[in-house]
N, C-alpha and C. Protein backbone atom coordinates (compact mmCIF):
# COMPACT_ATOMS: atom_id res chain seq x y z
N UNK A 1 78.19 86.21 93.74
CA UNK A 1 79.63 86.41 93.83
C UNK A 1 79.90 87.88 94.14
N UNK A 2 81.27 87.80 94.80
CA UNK A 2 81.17 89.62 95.24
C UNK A 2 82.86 89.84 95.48
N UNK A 3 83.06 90.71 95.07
CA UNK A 3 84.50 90.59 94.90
C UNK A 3 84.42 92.23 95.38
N UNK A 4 85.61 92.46 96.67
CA UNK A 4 85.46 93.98 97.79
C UNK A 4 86.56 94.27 98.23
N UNK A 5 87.73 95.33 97.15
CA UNK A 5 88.83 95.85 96.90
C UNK A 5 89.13 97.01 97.93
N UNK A 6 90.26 97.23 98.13
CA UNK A 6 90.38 98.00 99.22
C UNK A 6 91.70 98.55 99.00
N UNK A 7 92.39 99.65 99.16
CA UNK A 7 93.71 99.65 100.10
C UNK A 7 94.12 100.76 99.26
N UNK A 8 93.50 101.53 97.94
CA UNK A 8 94.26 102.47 97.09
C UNK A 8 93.77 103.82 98.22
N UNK A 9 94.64 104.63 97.35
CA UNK A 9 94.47 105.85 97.89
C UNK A 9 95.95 107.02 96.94
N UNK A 10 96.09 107.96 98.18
CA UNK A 10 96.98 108.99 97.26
C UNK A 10 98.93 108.68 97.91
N UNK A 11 99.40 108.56 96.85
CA UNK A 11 100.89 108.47 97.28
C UNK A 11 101.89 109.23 96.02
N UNK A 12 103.24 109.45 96.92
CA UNK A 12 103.90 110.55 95.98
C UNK A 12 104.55 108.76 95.39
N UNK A 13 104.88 109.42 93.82
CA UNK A 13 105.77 108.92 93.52
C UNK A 13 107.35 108.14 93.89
N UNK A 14 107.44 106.71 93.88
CA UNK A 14 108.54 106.21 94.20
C UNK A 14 107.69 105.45 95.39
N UNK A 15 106.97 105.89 96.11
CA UNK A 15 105.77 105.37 97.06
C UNK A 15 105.15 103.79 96.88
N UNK A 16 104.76 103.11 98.28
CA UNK A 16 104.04 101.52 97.94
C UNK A 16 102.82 102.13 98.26
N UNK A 17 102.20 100.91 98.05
CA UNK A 17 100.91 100.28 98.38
C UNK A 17 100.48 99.19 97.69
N UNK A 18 99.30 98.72 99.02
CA UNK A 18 98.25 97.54 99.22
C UNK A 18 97.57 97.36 99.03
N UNK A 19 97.15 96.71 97.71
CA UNK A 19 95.60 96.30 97.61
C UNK A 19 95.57 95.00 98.03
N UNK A 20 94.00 95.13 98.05
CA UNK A 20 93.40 93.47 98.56
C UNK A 20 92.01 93.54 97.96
N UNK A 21 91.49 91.86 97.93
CA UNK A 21 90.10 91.83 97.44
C UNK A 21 90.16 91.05 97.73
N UNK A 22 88.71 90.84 98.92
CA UNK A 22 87.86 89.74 99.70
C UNK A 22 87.04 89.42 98.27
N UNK A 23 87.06 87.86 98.33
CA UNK A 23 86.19 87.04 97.54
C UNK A 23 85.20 86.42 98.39
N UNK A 24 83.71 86.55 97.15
CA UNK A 24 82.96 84.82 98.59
C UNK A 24 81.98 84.97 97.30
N UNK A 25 81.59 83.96 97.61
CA UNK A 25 80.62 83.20 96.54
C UNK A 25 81.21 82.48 95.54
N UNK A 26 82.02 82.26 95.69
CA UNK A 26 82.63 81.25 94.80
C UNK A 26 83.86 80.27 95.18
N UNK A 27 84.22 79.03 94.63
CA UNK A 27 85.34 78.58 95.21
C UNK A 27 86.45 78.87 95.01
N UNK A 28 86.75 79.97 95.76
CA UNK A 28 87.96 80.79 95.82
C UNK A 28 89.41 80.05 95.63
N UNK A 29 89.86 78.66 95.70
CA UNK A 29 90.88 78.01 95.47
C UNK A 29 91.35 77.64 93.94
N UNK A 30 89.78 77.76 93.15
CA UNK A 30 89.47 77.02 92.17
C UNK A 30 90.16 78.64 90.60
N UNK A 31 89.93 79.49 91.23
CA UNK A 31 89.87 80.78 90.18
C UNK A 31 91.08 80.83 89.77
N UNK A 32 91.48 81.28 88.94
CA UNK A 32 92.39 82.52 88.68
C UNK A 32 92.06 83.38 88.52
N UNK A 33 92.89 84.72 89.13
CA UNK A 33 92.33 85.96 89.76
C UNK A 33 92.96 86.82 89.18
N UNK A 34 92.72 87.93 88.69
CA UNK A 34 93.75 89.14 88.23
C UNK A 34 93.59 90.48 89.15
N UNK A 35 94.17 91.47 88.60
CA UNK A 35 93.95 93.46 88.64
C UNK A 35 94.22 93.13 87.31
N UNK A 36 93.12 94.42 87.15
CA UNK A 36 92.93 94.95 85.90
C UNK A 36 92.99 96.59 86.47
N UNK A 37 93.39 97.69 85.54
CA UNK A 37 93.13 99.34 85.67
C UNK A 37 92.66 100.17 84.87
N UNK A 38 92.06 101.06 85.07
CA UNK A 38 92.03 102.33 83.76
C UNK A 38 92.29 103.53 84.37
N UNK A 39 92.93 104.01 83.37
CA UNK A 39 94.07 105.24 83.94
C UNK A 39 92.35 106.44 83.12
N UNK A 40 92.65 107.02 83.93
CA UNK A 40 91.84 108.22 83.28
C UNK A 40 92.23 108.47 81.32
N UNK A 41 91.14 108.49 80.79
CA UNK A 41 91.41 108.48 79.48
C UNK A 41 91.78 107.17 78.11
N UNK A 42 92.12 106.13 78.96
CA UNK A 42 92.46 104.70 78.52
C UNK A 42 91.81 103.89 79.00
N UNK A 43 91.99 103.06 77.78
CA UNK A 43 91.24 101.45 78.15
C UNK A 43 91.50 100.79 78.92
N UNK A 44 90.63 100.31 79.68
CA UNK A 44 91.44 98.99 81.12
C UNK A 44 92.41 97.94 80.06
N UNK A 45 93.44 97.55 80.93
CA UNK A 45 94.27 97.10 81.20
C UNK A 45 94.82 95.74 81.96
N UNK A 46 94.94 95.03 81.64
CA UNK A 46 95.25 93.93 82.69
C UNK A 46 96.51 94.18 83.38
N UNK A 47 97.01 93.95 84.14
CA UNK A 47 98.20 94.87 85.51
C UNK A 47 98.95 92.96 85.55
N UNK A 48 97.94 92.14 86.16
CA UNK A 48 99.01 90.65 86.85
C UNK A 48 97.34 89.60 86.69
N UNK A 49 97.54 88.91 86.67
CA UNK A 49 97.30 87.73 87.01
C UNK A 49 97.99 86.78 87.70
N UNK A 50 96.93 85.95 88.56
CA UNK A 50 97.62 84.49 89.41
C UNK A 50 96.52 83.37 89.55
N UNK A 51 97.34 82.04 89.13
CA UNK A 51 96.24 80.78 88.58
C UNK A 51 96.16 80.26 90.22
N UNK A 52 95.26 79.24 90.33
CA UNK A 52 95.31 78.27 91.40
C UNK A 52 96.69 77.41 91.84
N UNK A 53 97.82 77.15 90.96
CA UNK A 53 98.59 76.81 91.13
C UNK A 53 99.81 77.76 91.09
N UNK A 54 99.43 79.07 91.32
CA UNK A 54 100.33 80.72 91.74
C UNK A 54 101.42 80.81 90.49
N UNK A 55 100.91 80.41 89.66
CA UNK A 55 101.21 81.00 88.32
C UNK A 55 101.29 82.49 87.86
N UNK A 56 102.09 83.31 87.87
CA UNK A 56 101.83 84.85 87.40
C UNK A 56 102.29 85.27 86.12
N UNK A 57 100.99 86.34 85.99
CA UNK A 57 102.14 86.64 85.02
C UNK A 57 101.83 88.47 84.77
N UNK A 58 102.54 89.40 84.34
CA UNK A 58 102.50 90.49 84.55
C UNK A 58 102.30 91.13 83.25
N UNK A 59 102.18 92.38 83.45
CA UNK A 59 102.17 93.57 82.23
C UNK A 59 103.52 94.05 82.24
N UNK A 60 104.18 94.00 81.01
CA UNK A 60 105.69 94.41 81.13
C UNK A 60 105.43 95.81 82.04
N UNK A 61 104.43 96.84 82.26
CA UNK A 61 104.74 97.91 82.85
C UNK A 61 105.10 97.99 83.96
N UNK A 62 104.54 96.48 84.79
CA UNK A 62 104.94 96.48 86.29
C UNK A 62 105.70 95.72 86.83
N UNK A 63 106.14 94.77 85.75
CA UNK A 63 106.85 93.39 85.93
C UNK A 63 107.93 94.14 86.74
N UNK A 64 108.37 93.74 88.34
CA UNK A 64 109.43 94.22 89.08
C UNK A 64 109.10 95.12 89.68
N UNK A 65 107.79 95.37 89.86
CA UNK A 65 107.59 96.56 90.43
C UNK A 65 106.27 96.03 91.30
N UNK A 66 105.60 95.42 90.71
CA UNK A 66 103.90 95.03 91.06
C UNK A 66 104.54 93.36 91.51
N UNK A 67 103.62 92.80 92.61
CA UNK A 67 103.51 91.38 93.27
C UNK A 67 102.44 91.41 93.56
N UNK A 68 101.53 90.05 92.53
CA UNK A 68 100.36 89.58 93.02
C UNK A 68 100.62 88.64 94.11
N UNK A 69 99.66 87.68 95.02
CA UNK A 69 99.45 87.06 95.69
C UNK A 69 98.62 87.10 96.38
N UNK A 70 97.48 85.61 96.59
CA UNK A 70 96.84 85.32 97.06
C UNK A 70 97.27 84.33 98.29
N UNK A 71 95.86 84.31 99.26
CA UNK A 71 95.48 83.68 100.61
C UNK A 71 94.35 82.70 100.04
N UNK A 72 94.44 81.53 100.00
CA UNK A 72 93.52 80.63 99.95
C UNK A 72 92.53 80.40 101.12
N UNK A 73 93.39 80.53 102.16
CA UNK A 73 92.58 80.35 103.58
C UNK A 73 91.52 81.94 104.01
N UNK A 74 92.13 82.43 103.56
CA UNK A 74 91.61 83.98 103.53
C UNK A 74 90.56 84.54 102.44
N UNK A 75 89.98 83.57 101.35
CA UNK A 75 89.82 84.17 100.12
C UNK A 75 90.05 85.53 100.06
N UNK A 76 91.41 86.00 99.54
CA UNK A 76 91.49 87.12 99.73
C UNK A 76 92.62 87.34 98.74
N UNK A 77 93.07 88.02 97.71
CA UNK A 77 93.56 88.30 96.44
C UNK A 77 94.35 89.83 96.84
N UNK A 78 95.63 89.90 96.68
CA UNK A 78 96.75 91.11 96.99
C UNK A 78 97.44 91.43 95.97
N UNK A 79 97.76 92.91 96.04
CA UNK A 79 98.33 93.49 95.13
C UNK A 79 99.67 94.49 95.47
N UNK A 80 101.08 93.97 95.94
CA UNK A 80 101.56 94.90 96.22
C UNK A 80 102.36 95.71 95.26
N UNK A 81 102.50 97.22 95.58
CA UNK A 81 103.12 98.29 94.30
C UNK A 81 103.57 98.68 94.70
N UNK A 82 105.34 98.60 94.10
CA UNK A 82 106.15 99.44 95.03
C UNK A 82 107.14 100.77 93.53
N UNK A 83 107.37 101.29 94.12
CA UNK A 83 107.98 102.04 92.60
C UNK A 83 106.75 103.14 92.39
N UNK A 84 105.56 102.99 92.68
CA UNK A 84 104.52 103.89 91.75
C UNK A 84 104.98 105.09 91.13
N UNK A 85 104.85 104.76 90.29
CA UNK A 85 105.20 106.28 89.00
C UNK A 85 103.56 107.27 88.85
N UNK A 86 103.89 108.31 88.44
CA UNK A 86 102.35 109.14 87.89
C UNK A 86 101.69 107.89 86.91
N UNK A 87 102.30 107.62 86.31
CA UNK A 87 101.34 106.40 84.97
C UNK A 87 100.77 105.72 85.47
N UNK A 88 100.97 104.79 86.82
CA UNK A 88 100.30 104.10 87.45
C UNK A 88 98.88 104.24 88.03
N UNK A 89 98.61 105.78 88.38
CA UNK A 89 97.18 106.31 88.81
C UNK A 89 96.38 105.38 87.71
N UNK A 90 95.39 105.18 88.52
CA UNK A 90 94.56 104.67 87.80
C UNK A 90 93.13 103.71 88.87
N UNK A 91 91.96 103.28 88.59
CA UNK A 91 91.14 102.73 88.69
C UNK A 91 91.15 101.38 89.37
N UNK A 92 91.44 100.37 90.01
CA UNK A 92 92.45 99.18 89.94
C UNK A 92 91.26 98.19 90.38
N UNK A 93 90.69 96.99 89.54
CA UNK A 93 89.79 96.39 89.96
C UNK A 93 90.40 94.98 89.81
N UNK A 94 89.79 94.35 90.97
CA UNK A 94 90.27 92.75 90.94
C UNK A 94 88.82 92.02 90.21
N UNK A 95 89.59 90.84 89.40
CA UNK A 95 88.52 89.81 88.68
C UNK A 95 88.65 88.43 89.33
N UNK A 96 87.74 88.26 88.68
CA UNK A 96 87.71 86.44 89.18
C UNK A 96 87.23 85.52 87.85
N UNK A 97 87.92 84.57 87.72
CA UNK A 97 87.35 83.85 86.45
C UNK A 97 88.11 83.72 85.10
N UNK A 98 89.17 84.61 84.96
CA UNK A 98 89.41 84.38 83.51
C UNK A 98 90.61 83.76 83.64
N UNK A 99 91.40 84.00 82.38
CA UNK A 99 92.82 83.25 82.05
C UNK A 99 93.98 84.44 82.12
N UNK A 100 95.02 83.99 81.86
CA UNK A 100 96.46 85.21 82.45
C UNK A 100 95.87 86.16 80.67
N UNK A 101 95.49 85.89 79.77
CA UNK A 101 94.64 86.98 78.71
C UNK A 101 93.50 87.50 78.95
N UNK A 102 92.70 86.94 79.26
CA UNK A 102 91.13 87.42 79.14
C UNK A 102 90.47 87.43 80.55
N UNK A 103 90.18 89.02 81.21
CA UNK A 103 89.21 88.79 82.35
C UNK A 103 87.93 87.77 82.68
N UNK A 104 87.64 87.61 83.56
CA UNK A 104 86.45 86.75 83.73
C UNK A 104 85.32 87.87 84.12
N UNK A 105 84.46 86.97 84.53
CA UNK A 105 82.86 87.50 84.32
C UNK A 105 82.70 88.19 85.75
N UNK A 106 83.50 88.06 87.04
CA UNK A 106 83.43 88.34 88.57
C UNK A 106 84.32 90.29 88.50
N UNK A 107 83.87 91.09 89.19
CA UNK A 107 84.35 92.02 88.89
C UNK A 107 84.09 92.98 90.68
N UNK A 108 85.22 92.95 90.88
CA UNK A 108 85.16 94.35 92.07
C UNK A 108 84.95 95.83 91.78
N UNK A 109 84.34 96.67 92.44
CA UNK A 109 84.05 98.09 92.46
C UNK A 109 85.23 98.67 91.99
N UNK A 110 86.38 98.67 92.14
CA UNK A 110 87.56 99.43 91.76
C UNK A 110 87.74 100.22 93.23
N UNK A 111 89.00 100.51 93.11
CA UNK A 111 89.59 101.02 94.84
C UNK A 111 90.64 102.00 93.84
N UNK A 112 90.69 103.48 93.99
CA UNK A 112 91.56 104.71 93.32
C UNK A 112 92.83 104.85 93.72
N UNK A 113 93.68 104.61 92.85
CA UNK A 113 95.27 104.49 93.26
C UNK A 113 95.69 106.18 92.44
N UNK A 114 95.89 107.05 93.09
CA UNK A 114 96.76 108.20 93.01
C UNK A 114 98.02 108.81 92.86
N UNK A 115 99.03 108.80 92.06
CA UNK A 115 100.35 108.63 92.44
C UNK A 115 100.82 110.38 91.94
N UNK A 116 101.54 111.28 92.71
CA UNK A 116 101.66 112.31 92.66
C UNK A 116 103.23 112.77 91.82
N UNK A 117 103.61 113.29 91.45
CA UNK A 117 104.79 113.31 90.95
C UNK A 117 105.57 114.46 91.84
């Protein structure tokens, strides 16, 4: 299984961005998928989750601000952030496998989200 995050980088505050994570090795229709983060100094975090039947559900920090969504045809798992505040910097890795509580066992490299004030 291999899960291959992409799209962070540096933005000023009030700023979007795109993540994404290519899935393969697994039946990508079948998962529920999250972001998870760790901000420099803190414990990861779960950010959103989304079930096979596009169920979400969020971290009050981003709720209105953060939109998960997935491509079934694409195995391919998105993260858009619009609003980014400084708090948001952070680490941002997509999972595969768990429930809208608990990560699963599938884990991406992490892609560095920067947000400048």
């Amino acid at each position: 299984v291999q899960l291959q995050a992409s799209g962070g980088g540096l933005v000023q505050a009030g700023g979007s961005l795109n993540l994404s994570c290519v899935v393969s090795g697994l039946r990508f229709n079948a998962y529920l998928l999250g972001w998870y983060r760790r901000a420099p100094g803190k414990q990861r975090e779960r950010v959103a989750t989304i079930s096979f039947r596009y169920e979400r559900h969020y971290a009050d920090s981003v709720e209105g601000r953060f939109t998960i969504s997935r491509d079934n045809d694409k195995n391919t798992l998105y993260l858009r952030m619009n609003d980014l505040r400084p708090e948001d910097t952070a680490v941002y890795f997509c999972n595969a496998g768990g429930s809208p509580l608990r990560p699963g066992n599938h884990w991406g490299q992490g892609t560095l989200v920067t947000v400048s004030s």
